[in-house]
PDB file of N, CA and C in Angstrom:
ATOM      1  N   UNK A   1       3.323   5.266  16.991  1.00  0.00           N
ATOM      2  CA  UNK A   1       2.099   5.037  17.731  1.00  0.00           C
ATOM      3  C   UNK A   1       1.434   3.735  17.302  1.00  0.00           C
ATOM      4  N   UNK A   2       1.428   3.103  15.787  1.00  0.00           N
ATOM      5  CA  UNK A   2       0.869   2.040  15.286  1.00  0.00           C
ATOM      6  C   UNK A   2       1.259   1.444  16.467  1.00  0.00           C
ATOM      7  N   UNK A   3       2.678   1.217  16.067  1.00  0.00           N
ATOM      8  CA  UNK A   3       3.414   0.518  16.851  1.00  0.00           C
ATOM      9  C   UNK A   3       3.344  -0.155  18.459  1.00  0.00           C
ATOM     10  N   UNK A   4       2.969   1.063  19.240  1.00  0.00           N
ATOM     11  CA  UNK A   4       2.683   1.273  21.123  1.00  0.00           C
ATOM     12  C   UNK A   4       1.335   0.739  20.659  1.00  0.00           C
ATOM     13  N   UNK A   5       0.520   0.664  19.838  1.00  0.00           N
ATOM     14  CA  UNK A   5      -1.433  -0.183  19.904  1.00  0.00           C
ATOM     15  C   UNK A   5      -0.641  -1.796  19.284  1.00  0.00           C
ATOM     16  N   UNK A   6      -0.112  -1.824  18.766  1.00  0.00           N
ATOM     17  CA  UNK A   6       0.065  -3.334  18.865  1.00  0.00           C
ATOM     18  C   UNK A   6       0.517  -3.564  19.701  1.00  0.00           C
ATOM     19  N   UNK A   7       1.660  -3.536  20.509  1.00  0.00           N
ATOM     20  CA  UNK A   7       2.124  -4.142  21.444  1.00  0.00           C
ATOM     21  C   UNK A   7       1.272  -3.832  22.474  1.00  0.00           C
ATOM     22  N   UNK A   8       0.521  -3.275  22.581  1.00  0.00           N
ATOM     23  CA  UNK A   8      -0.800  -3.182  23.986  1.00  0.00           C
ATOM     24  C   UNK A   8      -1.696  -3.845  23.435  1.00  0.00           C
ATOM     25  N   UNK A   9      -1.899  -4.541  22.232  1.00  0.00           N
ATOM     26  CA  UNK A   9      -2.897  -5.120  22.399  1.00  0.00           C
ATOM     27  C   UNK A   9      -1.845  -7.166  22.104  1.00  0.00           C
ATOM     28  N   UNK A  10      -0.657  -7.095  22.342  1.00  0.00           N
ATOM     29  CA  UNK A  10      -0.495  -8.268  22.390  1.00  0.00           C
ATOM     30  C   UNK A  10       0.133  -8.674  21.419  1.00  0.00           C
ATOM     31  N   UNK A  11       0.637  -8.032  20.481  1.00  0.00           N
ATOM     32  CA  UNK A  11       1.123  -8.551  19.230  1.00  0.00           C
ATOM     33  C   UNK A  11       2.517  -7.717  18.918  1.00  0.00           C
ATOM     34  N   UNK A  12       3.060  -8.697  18.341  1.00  0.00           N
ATOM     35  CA  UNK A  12       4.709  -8.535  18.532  1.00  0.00           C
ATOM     36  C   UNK A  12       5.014  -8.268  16.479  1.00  0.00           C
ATOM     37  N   UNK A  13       5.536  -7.092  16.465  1.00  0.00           N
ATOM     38  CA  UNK A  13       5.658  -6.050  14.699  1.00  0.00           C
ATOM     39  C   UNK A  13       6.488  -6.578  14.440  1.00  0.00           C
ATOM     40  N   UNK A  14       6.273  -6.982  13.232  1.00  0.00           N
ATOM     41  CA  UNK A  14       7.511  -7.520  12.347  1.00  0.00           C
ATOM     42  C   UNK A  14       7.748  -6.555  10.990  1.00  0.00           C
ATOM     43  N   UNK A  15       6.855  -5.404  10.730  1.00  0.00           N
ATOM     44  CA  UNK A  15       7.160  -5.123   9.304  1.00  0.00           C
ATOM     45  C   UNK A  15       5.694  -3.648   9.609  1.00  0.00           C
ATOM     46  N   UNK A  16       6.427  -2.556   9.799  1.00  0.00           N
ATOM     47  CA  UNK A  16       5.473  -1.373   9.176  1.00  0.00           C
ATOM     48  C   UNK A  16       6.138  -0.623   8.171  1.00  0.00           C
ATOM     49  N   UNK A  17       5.084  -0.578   7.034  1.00  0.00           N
ATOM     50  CA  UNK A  17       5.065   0.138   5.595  1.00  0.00           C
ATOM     51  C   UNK A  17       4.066   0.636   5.430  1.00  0.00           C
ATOM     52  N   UNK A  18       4.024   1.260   3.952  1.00  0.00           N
ATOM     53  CA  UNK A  18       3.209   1.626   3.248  1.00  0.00           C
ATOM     54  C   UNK A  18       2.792   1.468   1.942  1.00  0.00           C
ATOM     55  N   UNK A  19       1.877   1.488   1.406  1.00  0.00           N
ATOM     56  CA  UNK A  19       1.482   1.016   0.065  1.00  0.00           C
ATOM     57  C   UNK A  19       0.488   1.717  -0.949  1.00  0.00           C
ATOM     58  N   UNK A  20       0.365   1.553  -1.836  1.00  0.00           N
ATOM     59  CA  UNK A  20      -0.470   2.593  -2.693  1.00  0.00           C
ATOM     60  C   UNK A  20      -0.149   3.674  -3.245  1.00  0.00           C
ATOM     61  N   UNK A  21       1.029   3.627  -3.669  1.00  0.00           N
ATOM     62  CA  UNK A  21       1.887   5.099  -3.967  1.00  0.00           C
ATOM     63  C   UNK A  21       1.332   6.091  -5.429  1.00  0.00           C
ATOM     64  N   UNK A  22       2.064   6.644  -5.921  1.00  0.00           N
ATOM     65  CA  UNK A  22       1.143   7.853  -7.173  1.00  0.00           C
ATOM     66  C   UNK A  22       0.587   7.288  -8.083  1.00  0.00           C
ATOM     67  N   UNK A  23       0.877   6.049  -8.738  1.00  0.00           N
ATOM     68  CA  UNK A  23       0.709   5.182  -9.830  1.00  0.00           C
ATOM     69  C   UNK A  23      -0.483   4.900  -9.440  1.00  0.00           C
ATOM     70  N   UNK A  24      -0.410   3.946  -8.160  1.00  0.00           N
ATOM     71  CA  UNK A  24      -1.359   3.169  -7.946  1.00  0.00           C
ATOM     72  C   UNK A  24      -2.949   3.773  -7.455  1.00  0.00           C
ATOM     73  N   UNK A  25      -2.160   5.142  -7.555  1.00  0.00           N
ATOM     74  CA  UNK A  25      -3.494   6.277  -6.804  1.00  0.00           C
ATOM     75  C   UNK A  25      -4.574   6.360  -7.893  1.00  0.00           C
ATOM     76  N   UNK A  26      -3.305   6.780  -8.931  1.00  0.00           N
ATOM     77  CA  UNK A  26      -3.886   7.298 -10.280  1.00  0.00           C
ATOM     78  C   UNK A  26      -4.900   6.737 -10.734  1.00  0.00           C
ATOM     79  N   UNK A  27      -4.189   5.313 -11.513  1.00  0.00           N
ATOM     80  CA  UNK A  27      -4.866   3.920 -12.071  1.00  0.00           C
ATOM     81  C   UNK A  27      -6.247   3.541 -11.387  1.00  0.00           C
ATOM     82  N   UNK A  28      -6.251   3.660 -10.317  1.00  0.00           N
ATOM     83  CA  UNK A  28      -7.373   3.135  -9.150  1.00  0.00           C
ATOM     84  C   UNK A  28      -8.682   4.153 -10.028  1.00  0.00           C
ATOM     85  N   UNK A  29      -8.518   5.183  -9.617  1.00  0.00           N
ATOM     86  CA  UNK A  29      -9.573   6.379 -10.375  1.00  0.00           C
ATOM     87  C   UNK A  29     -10.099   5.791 -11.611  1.00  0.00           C
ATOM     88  N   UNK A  30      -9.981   5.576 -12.583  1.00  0.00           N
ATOM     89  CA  UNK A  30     -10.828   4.726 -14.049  1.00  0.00           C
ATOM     90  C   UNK A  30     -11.317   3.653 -13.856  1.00  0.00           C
ATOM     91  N   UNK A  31     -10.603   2.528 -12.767  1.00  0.00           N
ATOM     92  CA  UNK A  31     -11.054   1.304 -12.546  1.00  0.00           C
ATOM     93  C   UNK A  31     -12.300   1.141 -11.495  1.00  0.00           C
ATOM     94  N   UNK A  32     -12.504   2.351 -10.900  1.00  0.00           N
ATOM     95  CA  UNK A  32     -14.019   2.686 -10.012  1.00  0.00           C
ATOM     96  C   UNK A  32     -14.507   3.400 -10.886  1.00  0.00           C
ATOM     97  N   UNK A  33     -14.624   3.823 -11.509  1.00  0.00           N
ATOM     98  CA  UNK A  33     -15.017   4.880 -12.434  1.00  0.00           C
ATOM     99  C   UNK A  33     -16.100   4.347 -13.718  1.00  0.00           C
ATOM    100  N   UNK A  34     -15.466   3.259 -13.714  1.00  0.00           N
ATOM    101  CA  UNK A  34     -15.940   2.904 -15.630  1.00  0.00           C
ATOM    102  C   UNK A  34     -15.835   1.532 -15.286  1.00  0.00           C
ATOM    103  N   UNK A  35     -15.972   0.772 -14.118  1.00  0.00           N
ATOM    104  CA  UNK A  35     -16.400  -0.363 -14.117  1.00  0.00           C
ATOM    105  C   UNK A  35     -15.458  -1.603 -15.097  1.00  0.00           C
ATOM    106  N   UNK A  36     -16.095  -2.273 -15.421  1.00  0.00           N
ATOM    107  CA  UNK A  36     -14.832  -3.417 -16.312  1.00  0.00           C
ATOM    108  C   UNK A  36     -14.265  -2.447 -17.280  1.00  0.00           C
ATOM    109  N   UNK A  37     -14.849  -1.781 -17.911  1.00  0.00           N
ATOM    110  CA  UNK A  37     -13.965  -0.861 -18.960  1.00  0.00           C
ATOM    111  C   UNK A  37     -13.141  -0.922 -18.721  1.00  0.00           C
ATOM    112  N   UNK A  38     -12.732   0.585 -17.529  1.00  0.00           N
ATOM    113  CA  UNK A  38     -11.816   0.939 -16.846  1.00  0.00           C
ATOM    114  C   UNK A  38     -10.833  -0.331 -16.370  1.00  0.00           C
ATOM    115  N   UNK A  39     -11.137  -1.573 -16.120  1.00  0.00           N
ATOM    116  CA  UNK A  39     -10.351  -2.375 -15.441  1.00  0.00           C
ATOM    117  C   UNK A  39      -9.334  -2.807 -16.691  1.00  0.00           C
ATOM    118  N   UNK A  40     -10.210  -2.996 -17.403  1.00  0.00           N
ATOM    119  CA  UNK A  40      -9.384  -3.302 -19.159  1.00  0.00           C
ATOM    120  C   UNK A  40      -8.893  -2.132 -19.085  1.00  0.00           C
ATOM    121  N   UNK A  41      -8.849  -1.284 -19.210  1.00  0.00           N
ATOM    122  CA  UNK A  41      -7.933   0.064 -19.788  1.00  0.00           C
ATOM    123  C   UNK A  41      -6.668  -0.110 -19.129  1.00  0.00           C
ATOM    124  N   UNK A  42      -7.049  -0.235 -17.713  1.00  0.00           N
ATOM    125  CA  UNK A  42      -5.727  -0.198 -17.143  1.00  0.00           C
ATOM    126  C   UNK A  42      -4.935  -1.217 -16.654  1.00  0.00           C
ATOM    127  N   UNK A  43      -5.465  -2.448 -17.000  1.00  0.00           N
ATOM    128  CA  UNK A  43      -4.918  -3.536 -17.068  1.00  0.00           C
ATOM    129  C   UNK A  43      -3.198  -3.744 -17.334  1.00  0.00           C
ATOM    130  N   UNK A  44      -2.850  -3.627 -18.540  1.00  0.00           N
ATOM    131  CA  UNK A  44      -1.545  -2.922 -18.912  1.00  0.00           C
ATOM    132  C   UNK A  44      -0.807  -2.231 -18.503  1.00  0.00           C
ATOM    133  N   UNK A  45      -1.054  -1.107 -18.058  1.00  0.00           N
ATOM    134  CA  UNK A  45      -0.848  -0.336 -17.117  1.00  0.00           C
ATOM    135  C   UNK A  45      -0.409  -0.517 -15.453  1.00  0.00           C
ATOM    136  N   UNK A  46      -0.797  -1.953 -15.124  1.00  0.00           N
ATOM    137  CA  UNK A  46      -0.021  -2.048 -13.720  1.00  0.00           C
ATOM    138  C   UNK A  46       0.688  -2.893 -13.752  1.00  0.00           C
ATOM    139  N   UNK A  47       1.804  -2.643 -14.620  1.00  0.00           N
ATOM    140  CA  UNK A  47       3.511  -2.686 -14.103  1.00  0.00           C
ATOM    141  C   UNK A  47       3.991  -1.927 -13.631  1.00  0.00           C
ATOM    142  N   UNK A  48       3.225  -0.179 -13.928  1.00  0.00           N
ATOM    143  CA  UNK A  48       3.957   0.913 -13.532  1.00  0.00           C
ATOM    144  C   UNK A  48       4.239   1.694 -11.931  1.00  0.00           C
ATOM    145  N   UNK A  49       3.235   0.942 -11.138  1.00  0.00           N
ATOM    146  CA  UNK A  49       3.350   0.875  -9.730  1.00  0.00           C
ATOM    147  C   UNK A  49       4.593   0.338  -9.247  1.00  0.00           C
ATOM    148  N   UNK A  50       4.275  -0.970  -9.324  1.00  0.00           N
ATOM    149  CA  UNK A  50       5.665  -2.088  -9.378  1.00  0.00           C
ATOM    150  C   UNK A  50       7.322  -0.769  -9.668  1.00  0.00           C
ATOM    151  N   UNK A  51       7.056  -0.437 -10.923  1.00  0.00           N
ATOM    152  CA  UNK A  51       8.078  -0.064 -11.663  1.00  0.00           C
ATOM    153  C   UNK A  51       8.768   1.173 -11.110  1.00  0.00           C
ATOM    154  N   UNK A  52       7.977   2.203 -10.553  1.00  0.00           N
ATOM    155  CA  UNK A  52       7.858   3.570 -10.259  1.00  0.00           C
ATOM    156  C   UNK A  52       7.296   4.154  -9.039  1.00  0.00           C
ATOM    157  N   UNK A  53       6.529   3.776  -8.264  1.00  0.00           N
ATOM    158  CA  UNK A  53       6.034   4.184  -7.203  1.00  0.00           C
ATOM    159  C   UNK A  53       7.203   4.392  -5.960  1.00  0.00           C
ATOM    160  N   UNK A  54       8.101   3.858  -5.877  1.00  0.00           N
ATOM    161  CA  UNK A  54       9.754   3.607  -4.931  1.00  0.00           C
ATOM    162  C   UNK A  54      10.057   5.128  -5.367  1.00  0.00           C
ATOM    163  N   UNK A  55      10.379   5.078  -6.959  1.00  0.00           N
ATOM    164  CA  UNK A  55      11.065   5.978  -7.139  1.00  0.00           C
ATOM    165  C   UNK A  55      10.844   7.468  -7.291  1.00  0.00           C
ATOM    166  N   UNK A  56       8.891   7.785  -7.301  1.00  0.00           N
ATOM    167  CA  UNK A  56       8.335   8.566  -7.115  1.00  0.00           C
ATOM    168  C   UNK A  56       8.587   9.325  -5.456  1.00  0.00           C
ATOM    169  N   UNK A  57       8.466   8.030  -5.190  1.00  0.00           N
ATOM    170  CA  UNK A  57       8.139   8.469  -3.568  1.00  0.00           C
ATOM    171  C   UNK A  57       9.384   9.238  -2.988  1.00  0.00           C
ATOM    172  N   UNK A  58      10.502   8.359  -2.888  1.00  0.00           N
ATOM    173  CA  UNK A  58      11.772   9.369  -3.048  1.00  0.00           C
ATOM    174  C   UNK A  58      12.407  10.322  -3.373  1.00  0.00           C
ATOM    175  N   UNK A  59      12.013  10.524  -4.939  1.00  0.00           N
ATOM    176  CA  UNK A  59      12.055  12.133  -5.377  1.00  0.00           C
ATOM    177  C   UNK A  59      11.328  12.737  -4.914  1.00  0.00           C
ATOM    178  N   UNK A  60      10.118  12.690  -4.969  1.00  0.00           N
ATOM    179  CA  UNK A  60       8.807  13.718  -4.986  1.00  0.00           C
ATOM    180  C   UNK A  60       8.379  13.894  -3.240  1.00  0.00           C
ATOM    181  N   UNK A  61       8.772  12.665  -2.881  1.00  0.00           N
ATOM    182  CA  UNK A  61       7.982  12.796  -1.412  1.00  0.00           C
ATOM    183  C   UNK A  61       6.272  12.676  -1.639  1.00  0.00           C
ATOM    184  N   UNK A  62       6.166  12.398  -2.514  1.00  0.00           N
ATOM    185  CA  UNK A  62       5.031  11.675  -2.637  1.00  0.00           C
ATOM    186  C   UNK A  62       3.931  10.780  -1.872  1.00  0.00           C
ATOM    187  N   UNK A  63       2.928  10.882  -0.750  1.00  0.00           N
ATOM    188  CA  UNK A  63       3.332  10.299   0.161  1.00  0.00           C
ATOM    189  C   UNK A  63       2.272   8.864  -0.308  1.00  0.00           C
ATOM    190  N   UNK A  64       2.083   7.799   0.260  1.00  0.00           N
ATOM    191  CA  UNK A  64       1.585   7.074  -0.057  1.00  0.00           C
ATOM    192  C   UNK A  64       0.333   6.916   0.744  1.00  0.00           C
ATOM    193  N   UNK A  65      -0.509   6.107   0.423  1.00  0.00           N
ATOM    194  CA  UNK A  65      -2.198   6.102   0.308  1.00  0.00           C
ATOM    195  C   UNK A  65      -2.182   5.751   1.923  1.00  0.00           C
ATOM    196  N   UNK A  66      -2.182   4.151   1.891  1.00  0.00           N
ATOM    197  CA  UNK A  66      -2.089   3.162   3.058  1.00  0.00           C
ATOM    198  C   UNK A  66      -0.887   2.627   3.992  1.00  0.00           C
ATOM    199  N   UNK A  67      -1.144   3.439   5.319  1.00  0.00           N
ATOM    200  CA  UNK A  67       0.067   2.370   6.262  1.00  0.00           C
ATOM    201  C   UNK A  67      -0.356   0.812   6.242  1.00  0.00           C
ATOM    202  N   UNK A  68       0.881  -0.156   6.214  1.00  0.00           N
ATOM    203  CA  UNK A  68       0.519  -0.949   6.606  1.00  0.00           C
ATOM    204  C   UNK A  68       1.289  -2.013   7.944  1.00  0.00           C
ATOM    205  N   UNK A  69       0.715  -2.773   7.974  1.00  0.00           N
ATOM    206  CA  UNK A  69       1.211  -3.351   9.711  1.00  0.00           C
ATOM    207  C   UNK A  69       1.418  -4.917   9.784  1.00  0.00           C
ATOM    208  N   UNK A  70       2.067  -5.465   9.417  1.00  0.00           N
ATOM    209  CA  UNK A  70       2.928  -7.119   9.706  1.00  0.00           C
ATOM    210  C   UNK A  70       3.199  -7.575  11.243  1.00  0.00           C
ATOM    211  N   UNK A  71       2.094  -7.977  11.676  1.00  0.00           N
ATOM    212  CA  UNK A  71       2.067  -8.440  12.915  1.00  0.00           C
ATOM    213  C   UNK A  71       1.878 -10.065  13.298  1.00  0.00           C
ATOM    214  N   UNK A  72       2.196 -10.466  14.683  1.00  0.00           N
ATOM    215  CA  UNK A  72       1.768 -11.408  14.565  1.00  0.00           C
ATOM    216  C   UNK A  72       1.570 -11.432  16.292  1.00  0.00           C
ATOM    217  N   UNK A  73       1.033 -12.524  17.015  1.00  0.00           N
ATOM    218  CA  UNK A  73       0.639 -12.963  18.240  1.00  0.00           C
ATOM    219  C   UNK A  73       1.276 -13.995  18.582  1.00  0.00           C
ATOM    220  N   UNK A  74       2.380 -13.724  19.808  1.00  0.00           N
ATOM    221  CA  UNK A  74       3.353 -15.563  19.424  1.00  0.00           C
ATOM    222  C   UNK A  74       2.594 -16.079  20.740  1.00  0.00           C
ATOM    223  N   UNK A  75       3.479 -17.397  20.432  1.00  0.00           N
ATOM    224  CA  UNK A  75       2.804 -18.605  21.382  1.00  0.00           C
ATOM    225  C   UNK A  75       2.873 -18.418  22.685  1.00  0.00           C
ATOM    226  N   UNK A  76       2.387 -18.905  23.943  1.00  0.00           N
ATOM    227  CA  UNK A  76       2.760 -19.006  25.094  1.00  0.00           C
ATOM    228  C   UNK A  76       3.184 -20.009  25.345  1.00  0.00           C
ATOM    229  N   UNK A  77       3.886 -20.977  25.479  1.00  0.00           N
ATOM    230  CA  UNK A  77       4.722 -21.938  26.076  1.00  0.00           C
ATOM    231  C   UNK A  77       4.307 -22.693  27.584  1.00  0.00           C
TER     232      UNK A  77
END
């Protein structure tokens, strides 16, 4: 459906995903939470998105936070 609203509104998909997977769910929680603290705490800590979130998602079915949508509007000629 993303999909059928872009192309009705004119724009031609190059790339739907998703992003924000268990890691990145987690980590997020302390860093709203506790303000710079929290941002220092988990600073270190985000490689493990990068590292693990693929492989979460696959086992676990895990689902992830945010669709996202790679579009663009081409030229008319």
């Amino acid at each position: 459906m993303l999909r059928e609203l872009a192309m009705a509104s004119g724009l031609e998909v190059e790339e739907i995903s998703s992003c924000s997977g268990f890691f990145s769910q987690k980590l997020t929680v302390p860093m709203r939470r506790l303000g710079l603290l929290g941002w220092a705490m988990v600073l270190p800590l985000r490689i493990l998105p990068l590292l693990f979130d693929g492989l979460i998602r696959r086992v676990t079915g895990y689902p992830d936070f945010s669709v996202t949508l790679v579009a663009y509007k081409p030229r008319h000629t």
